[in-house]
N, C-alpha and C. Protein backbone atom coordinates (compact mmCIF):
# COMPACT_ATOMS: atom_id res chain seq x y z
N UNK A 1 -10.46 13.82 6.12
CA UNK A 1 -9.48 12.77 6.24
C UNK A 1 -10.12 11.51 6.84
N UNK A 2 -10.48 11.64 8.17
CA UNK A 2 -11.51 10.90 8.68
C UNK A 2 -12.74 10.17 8.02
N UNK A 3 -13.42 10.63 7.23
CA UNK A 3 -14.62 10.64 6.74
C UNK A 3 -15.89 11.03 7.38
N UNK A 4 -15.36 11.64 8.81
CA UNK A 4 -16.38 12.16 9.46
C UNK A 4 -17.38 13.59 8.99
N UNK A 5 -18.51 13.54 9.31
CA UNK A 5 -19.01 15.31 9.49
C UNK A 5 -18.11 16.43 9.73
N UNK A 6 -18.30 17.22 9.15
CA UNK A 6 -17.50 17.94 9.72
C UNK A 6 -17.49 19.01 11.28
N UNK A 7 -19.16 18.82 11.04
CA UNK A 7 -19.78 18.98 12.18
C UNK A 7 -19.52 17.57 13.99
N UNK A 8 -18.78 16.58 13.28
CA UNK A 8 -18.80 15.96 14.37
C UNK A 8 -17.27 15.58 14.67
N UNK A 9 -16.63 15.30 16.03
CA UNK A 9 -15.65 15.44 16.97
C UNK A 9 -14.72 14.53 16.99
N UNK A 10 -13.93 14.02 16.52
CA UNK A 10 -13.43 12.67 16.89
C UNK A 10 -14.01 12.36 18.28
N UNK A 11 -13.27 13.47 19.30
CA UNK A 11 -13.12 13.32 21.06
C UNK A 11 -15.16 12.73 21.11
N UNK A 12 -15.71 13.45 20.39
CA UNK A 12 -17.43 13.52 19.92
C UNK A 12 -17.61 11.20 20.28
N UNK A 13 -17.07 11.20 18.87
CA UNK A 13 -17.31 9.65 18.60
C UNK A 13 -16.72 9.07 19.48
N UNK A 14 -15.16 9.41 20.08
CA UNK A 14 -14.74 8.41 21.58
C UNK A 14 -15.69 8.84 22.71
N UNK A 15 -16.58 9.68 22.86
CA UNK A 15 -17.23 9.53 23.88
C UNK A 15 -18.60 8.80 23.69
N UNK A 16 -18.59 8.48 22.50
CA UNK A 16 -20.20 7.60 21.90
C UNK A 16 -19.70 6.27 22.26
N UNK A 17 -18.13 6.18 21.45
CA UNK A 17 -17.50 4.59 22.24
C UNK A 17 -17.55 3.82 23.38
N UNK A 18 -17.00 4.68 24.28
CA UNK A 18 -17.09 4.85 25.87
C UNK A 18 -18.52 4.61 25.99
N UNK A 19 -19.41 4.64 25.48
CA UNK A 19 -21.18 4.23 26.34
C UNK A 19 -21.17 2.96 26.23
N UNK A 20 -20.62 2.22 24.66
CA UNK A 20 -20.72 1.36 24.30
C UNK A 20 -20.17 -0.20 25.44
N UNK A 21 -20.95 -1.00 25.71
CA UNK A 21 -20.60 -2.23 26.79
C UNK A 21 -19.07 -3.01 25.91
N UNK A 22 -17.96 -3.27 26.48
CA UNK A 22 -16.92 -3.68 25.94
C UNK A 22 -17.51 -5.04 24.65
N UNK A 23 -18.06 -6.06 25.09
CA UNK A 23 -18.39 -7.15 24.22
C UNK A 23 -19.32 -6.73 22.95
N UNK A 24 -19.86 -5.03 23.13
CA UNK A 24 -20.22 -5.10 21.83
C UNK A 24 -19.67 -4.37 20.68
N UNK A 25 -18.96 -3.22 21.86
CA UNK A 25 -17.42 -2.63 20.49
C UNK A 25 -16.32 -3.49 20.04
N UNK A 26 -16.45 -5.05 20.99
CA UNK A 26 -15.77 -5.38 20.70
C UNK A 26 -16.67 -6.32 19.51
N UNK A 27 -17.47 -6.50 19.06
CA UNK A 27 -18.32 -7.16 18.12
C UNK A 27 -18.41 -6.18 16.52
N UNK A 28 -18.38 -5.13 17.41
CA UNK A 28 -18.32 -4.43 15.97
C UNK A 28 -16.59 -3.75 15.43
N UNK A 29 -15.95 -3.79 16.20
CA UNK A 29 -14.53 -3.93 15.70
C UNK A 29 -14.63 -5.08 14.70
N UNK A 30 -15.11 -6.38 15.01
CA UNK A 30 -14.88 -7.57 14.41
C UNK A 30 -15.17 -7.20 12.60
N UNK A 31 -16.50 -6.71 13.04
CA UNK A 31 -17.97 -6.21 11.68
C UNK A 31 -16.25 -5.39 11.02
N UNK A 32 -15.78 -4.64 11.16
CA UNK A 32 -14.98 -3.82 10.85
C UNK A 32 -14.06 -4.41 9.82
N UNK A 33 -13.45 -5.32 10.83
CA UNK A 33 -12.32 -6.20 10.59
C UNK A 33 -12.72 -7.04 9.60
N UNK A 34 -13.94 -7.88 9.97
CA UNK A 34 -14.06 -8.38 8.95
C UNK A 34 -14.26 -7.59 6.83
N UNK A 35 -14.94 -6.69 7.20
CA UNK A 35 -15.04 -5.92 5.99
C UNK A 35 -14.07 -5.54 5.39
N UNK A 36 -12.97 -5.05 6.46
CA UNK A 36 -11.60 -4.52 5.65
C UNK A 36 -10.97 -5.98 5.24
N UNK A 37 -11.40 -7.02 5.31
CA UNK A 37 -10.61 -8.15 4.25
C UNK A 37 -11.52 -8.52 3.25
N UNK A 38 -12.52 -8.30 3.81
CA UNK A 38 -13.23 -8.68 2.45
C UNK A 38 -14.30 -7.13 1.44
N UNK A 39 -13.14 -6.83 0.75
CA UNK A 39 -13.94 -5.39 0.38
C UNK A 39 -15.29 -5.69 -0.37
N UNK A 40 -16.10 -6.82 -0.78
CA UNK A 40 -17.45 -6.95 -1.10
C UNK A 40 -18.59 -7.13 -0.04
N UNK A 41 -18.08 -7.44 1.40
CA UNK A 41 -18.89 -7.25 2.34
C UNK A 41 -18.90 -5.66 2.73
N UNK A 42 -20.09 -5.08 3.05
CA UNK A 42 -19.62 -3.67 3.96
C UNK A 42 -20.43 -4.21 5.61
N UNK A 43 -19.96 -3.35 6.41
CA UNK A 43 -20.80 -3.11 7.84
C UNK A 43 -22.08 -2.95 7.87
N UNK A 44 -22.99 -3.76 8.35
CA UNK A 44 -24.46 -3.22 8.27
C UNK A 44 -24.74 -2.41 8.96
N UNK A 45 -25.02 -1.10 8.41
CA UNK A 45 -25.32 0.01 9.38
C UNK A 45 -26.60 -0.78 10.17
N UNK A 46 -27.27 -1.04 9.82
CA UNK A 46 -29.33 -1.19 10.14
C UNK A 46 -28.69 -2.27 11.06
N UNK A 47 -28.08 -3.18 11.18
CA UNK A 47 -28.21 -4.72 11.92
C UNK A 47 -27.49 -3.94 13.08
N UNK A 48 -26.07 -3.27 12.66
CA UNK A 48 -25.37 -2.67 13.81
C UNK A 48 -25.99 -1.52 14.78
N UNK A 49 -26.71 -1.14 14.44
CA UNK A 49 -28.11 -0.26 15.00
C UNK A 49 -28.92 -1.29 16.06
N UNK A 50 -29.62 -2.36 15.30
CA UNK A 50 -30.54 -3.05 15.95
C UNK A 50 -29.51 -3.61 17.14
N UNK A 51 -28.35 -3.88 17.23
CA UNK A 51 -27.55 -4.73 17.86
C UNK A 51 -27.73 -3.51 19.03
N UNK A 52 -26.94 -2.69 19.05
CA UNK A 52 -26.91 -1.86 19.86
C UNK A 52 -28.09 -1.19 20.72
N UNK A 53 -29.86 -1.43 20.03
CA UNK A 53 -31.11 -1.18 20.65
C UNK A 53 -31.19 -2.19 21.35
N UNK A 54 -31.20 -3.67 21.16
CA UNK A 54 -31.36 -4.39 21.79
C UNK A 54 -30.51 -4.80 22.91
N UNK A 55 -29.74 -4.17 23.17
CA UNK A 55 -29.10 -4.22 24.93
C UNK A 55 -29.03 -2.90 25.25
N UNK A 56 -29.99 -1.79 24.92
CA UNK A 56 -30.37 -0.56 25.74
C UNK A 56 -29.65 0.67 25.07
N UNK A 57 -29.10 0.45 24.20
CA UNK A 57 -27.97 1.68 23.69
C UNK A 57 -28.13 2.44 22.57
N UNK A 58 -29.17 3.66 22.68
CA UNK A 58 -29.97 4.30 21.74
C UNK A 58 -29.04 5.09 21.41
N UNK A 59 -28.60 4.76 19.82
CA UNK A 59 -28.20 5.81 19.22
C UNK A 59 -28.52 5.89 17.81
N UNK A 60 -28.31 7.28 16.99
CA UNK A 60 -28.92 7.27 15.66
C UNK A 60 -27.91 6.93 14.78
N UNK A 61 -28.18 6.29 13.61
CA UNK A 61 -27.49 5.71 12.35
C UNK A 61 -26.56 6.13 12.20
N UNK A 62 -26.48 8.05 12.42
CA UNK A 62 -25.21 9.02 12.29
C UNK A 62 -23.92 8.47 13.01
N UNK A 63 -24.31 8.48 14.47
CA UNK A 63 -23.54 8.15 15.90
C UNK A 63 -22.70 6.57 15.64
N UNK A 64 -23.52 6.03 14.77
CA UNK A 64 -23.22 4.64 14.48
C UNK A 64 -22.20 4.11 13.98
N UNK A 65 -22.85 5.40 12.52
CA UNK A 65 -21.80 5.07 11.14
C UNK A 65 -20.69 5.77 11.34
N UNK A 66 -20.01 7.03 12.35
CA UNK A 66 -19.11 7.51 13.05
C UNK A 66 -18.38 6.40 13.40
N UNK A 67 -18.72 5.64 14.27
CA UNK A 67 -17.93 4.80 14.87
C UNK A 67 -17.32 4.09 14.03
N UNK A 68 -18.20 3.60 13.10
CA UNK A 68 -18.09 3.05 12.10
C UNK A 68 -16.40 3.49 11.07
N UNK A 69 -17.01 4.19 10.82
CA UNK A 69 -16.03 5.29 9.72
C UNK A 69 -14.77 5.63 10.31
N UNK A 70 -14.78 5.91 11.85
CA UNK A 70 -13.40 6.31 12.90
C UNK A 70 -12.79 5.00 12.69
N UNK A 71 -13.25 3.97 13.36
CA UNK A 71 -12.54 2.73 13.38
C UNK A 71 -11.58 2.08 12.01
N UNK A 72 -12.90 2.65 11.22
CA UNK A 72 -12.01 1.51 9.56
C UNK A 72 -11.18 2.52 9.23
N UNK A 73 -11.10 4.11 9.60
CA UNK A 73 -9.76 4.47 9.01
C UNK A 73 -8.72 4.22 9.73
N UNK A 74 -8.91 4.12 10.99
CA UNK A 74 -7.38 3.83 11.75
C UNK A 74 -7.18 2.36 11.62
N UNK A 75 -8.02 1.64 11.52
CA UNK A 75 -7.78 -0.22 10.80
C UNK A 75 -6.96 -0.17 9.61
N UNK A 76 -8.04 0.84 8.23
CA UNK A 76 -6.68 0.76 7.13
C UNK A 76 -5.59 1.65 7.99
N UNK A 77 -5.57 2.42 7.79
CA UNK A 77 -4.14 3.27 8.39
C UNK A 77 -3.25 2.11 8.84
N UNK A 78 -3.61 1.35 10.05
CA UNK A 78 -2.62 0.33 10.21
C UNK A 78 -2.26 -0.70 9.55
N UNK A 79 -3.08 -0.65 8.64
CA UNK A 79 -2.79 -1.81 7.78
C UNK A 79 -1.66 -1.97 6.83
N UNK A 80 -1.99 -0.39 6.25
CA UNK A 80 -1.50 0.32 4.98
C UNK A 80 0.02 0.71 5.27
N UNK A 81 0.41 0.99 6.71
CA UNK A 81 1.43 1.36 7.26
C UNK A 81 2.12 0.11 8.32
N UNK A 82 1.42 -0.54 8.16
CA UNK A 82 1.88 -1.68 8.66
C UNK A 82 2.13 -1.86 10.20
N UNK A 83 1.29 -1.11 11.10
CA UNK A 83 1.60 -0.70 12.20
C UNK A 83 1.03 -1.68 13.50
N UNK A 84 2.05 -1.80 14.61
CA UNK A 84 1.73 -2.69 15.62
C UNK A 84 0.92 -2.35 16.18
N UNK A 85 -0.12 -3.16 17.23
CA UNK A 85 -0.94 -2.90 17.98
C UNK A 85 -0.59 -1.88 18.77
N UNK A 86 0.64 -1.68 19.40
CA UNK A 86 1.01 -0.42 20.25
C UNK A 86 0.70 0.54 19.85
N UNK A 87 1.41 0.52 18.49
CA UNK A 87 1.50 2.12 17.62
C UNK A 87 0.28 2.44 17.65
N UNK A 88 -0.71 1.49 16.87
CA UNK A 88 -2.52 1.83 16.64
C UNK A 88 -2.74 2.29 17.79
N UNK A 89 -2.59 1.63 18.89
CA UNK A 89 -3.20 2.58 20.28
C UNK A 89 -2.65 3.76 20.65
N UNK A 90 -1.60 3.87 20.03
CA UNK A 90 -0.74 5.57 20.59
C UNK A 90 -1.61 6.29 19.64
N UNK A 91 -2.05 5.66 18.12
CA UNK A 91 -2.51 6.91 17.41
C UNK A 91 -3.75 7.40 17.66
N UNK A 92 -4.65 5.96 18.32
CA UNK A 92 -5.93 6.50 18.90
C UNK A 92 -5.95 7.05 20.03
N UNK A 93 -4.78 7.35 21.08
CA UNK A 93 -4.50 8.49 22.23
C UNK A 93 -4.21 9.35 21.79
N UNK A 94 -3.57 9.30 20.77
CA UNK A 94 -2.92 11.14 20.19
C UNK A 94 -4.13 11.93 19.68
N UNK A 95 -5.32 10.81 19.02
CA UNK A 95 -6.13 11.66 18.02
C UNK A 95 -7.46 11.99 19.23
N UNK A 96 -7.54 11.11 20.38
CA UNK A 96 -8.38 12.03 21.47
C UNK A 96 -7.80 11.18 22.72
N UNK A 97 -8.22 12.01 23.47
CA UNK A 97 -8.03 11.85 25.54
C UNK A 97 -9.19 10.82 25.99
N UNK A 98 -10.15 10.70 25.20
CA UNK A 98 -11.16 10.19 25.65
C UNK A 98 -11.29 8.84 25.57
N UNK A 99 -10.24 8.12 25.34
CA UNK A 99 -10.46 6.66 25.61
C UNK A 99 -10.17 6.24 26.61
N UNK A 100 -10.48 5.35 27.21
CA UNK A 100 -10.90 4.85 28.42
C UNK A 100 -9.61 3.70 28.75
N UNK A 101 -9.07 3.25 29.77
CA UNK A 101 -8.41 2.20 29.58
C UNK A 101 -8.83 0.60 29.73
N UNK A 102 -10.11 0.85 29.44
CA UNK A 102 -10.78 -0.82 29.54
C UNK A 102 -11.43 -0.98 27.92
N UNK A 103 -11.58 0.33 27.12
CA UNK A 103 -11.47 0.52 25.54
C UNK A 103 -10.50 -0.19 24.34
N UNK A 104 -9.31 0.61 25.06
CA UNK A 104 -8.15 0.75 24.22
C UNK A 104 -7.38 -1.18 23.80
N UNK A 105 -7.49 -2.00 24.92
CA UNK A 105 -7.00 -3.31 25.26
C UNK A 105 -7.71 -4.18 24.03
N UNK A 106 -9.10 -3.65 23.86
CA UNK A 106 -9.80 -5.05 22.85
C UNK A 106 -9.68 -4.14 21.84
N UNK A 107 -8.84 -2.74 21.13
CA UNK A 107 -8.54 -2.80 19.86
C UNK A 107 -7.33 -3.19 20.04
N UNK A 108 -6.25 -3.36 20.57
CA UNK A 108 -5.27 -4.06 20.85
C UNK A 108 -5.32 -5.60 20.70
N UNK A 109 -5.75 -5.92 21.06
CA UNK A 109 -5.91 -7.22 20.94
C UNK A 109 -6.43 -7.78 19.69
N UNK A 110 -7.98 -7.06 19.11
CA UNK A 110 -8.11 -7.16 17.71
C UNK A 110 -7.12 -7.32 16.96
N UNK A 111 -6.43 -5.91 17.12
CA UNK A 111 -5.39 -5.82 15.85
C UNK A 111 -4.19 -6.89 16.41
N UNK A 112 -3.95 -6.92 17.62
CA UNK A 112 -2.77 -8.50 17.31
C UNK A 112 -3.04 -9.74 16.26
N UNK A 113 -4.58 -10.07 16.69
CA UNK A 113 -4.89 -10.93 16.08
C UNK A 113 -5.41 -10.73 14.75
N UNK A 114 -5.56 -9.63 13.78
CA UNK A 114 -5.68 -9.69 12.49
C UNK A 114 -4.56 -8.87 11.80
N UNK A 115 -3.99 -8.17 12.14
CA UNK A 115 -2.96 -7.13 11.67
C UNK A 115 -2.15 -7.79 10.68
N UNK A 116 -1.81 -9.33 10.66
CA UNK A 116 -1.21 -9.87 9.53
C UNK A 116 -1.62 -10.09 8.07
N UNK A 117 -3.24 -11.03 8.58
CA UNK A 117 -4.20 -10.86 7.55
C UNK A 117 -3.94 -9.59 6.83
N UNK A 118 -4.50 -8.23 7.28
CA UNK A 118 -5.16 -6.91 6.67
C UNK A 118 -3.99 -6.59 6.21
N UNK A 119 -2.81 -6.74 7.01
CA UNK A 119 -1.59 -6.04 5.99
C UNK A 119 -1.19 -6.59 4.83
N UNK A 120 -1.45 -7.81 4.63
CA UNK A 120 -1.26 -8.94 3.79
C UNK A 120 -2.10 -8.50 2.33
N UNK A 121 -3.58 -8.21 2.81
CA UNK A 121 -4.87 -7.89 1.91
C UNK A 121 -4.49 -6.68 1.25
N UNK A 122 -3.47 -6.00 2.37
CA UNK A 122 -3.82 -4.46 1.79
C UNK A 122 -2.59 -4.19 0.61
N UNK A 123 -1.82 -5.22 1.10
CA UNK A 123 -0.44 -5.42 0.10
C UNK A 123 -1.08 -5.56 -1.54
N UNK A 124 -1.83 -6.48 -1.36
CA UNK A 124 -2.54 -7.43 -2.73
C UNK A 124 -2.70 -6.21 -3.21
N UNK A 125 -4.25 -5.70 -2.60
CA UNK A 125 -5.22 -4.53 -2.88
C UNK A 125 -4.32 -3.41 -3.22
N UNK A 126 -2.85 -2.78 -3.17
CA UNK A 126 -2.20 -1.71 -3.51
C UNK A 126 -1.27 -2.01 -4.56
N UNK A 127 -0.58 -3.82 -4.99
CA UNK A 127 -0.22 -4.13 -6.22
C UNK A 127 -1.07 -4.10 -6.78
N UNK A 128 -2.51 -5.04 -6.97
CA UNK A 128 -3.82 -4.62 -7.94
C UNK A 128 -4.20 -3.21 -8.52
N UNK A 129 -4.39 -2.62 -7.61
CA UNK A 129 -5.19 -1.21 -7.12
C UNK A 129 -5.68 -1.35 -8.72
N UNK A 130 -6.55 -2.52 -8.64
CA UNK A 130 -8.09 -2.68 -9.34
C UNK A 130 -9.25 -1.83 -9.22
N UNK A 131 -9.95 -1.28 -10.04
CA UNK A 131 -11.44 -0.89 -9.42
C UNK A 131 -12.27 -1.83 -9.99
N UNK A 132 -13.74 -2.19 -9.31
CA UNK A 132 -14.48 -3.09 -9.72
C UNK A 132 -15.28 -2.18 -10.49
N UNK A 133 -16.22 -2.91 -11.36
CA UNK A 133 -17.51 -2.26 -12.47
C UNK A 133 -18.85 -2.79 -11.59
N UNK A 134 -19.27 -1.05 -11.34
CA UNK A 134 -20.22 -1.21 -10.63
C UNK A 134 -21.45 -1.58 -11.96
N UNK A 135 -21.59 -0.96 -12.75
CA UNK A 135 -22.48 -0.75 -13.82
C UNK A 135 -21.42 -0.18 -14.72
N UNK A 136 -22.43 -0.10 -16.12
CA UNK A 136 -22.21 0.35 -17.91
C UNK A 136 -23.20 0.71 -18.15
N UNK A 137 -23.29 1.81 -19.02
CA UNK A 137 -24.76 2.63 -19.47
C UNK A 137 -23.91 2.33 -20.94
N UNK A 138 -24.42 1.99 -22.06
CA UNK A 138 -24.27 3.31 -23.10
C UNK A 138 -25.78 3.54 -24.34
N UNK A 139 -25.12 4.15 -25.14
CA UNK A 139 -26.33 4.57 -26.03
C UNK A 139 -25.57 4.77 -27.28
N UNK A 140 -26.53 4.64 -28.23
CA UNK A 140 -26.37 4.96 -29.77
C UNK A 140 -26.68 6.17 -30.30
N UNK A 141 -25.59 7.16 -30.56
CA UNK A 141 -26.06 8.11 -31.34
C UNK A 141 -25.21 8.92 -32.63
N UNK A 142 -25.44 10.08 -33.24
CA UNK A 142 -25.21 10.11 -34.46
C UNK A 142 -23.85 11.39 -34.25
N UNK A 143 -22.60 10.91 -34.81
CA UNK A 143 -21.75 11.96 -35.29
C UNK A 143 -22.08 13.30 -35.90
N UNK A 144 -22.22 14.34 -35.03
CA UNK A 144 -21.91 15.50 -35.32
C UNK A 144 -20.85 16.36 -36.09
N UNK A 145 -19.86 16.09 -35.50
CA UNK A 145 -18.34 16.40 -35.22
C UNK A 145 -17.34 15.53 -35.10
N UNK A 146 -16.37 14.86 -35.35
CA UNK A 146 -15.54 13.95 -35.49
C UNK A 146 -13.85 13.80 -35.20
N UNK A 147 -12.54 13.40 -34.79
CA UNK A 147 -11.90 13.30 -35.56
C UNK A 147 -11.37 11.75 -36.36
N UNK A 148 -12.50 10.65 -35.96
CA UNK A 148 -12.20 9.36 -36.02
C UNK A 148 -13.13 9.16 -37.70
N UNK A 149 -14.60 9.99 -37.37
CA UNK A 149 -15.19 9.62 -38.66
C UNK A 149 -15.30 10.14 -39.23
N UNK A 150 -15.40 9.21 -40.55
CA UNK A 150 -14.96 10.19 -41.93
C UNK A 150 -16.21 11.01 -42.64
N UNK A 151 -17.04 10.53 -42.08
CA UNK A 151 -18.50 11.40 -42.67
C UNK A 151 -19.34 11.70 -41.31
N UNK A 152 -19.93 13.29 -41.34
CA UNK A 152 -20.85 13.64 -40.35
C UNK A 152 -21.99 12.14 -40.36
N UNK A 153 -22.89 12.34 -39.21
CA UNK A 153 -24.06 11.80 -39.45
C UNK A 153 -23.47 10.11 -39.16
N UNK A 154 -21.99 10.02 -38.61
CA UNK A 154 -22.05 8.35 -38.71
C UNK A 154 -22.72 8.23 -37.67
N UNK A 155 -22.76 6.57 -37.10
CA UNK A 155 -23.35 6.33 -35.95
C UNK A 155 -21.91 5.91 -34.78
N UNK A 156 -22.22 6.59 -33.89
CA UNK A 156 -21.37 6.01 -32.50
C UNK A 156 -21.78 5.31 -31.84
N UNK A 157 -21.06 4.82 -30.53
CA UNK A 157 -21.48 4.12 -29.93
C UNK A 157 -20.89 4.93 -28.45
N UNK A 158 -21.70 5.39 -27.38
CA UNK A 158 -21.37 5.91 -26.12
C UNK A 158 -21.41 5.15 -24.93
N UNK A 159 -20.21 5.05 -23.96
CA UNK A 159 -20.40 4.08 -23.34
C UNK A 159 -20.02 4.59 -21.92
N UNK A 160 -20.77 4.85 -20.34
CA UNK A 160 -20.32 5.54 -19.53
C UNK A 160 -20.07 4.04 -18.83
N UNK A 161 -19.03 4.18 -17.94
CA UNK A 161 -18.87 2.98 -17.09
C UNK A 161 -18.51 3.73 -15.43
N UNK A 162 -19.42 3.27 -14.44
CA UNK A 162 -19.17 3.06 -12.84
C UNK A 162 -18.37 2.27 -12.61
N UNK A 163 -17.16 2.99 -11.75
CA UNK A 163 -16.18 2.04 -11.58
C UNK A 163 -15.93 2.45 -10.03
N UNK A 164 -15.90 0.95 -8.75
CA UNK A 164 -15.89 1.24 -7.55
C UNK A 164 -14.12 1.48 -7.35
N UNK A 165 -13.68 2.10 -6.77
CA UNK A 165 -12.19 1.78 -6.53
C UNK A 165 -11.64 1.32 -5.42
N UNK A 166 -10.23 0.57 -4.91
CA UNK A 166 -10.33 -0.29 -4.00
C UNK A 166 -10.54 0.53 -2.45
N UNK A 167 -10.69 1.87 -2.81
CA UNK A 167 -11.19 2.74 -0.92
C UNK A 167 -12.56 2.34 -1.43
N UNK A 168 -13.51 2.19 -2.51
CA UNK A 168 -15.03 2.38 -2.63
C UNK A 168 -15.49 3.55 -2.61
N UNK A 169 -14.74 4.56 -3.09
CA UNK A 169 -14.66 6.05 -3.99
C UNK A 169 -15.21 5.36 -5.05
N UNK A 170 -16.57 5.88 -5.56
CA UNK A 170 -17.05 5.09 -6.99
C UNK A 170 -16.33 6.55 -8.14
N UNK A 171 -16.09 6.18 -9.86
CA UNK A 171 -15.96 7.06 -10.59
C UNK A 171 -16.40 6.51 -11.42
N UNK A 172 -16.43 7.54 -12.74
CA UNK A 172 -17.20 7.31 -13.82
C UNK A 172 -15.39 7.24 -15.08
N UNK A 173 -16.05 6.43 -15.99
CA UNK A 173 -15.20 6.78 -16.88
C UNK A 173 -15.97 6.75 -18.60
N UNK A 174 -16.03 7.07 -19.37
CA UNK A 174 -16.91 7.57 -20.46
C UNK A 174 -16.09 7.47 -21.93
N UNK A 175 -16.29 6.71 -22.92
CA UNK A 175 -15.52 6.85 -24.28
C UNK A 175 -16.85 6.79 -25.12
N UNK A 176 -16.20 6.81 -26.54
CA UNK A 176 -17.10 6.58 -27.29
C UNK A 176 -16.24 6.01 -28.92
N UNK A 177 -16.99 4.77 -29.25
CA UNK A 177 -16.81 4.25 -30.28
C UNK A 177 -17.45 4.54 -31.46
N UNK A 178 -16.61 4.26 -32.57
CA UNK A 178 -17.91 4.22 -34.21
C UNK A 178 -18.14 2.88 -33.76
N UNK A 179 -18.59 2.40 -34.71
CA UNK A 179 -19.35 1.26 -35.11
C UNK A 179 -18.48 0.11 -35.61
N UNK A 180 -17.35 -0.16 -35.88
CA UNK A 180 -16.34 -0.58 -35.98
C UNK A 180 -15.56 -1.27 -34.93
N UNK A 181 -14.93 0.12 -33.99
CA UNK A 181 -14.57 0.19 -33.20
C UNK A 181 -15.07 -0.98 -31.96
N UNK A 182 -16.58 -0.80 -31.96
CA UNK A 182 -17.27 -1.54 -31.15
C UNK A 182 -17.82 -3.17 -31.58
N UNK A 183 -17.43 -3.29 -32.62
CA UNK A 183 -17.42 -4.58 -32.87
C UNK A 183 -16.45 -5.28 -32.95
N UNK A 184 -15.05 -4.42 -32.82
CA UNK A 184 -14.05 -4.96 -32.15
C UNK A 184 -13.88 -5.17 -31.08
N UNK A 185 -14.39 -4.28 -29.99
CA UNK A 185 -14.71 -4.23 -28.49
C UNK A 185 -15.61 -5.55 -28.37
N UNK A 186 -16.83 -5.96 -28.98
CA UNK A 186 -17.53 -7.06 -28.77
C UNK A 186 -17.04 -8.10 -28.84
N UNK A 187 -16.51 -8.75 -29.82
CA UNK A 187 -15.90 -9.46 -30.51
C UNK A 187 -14.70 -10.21 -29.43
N UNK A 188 -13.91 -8.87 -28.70
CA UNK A 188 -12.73 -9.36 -28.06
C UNK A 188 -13.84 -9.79 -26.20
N UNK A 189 -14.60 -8.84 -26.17
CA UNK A 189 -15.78 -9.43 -24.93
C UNK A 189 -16.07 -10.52 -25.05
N UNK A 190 -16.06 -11.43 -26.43
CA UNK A 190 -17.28 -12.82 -26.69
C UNK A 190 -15.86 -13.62 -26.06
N UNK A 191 -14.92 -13.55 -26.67
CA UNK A 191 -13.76 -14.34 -26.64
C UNK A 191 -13.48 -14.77 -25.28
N UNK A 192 -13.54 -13.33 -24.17
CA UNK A 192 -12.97 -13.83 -22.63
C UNK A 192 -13.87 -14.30 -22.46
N UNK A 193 -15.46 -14.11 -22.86
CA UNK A 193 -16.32 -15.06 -21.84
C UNK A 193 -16.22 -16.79 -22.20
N UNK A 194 -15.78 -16.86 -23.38
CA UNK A 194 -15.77 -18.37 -23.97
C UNK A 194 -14.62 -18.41 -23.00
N UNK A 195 -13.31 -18.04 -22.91
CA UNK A 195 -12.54 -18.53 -21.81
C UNK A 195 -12.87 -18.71 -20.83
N UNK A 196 -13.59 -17.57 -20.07
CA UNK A 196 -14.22 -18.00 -18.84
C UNK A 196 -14.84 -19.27 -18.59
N UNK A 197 -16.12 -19.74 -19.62
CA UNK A 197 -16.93 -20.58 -19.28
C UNK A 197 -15.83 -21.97 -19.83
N UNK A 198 -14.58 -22.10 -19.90
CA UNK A 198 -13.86 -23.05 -19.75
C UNK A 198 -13.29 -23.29 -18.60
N UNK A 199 -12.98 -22.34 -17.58
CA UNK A 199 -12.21 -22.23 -16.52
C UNK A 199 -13.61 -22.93 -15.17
């Protein structure tokens, strides 16, 4: 649910929090915040690492991307549910004991100050519920078996497509055209880009 290990603790990651100096969880809440509005940025694991070596606070990529991963689900969660800064802090007391009360105030405060934004984004992002195209593979090959063509041996056209979805769950989706087919597919491709390059 989390996206955590399964091997690792929630109570685990609020006590990795708790090491953390307030001005820099509170820096990477931001990293957070900012990503959940803009779903083409992600969190830099590597920079958020270096950030944290360079004022004494050794921890590994794992410990990191935990924090990481804890935070942005209870960010969407509140987003998605539309929930006040209070509520967010009752759900991060319910889900461990281990927050601190000099912790809990600057996600409070975060979320006062963006909770409109993200609920706003997340509204868009759940009328859309777009996935982006990460990539397209396809290839040319020869009809075996059919029920579109009328003679073995035609030529197809195979086309796998990566598609990110708006959590960034990537999937695949896969068809396959004759030769026809796909020059209707082209044909209607040439058209939006001539629109495009008007806009």
């Amino acid at each position: 649910m989390l996206g955590l290990d399964p091997s690792t603790s929630v109570d685990g990651v609020v006590e990795t929090i708790e090491k953390l100096p307030i001005d820099l969880f509170a820096e990477t809440l931001q990293s957070i915040l900012v990503h959940l509005q803009d779903q083409n940025r992600a969190v830099d694991l590597i920079e958020t690492c270096d950030k944290f070596q360079r004022v004494g606070i050794n921890l590994d990529q794992k410990a990191v991307q935990d924090i990481i991963k804890l935070m942005t689900y209870y960010f969407r969660l509140a987003a998605k549910s539309n929930l006040s800064s209070d509520v967010l802090v009752s759900k991060l007391t319910e889900c461990s004991s281990k927050w601190s009360k000099s912790t809990l105030p600057v996600v409070h405060q975060l979320w006062t100050e963006h909770s409109a934004l993200l609920h706003a984004h997340q509204e868009v992002l759940t009328m859309a519920s777009i996935g982006k195209l990460v990539d397209i593979q396809w290839k040319l090959g020869m009809a075996v078996s059919s029920d579109t063509c009328r003679s073995l041996n035609s030529p197809f056209i195979s086309v796998l497509m990566k598609i990110a979805d708006t959590s960034g769950e990537m999937s695949y989706k896969s068809f396959e055209m004759t030769v026809q087919q796909f020059q209707n597919f082209y044909r209607q491709f040439k058209e939006m880009a001539s629109v495009l390059e008007t806009v």
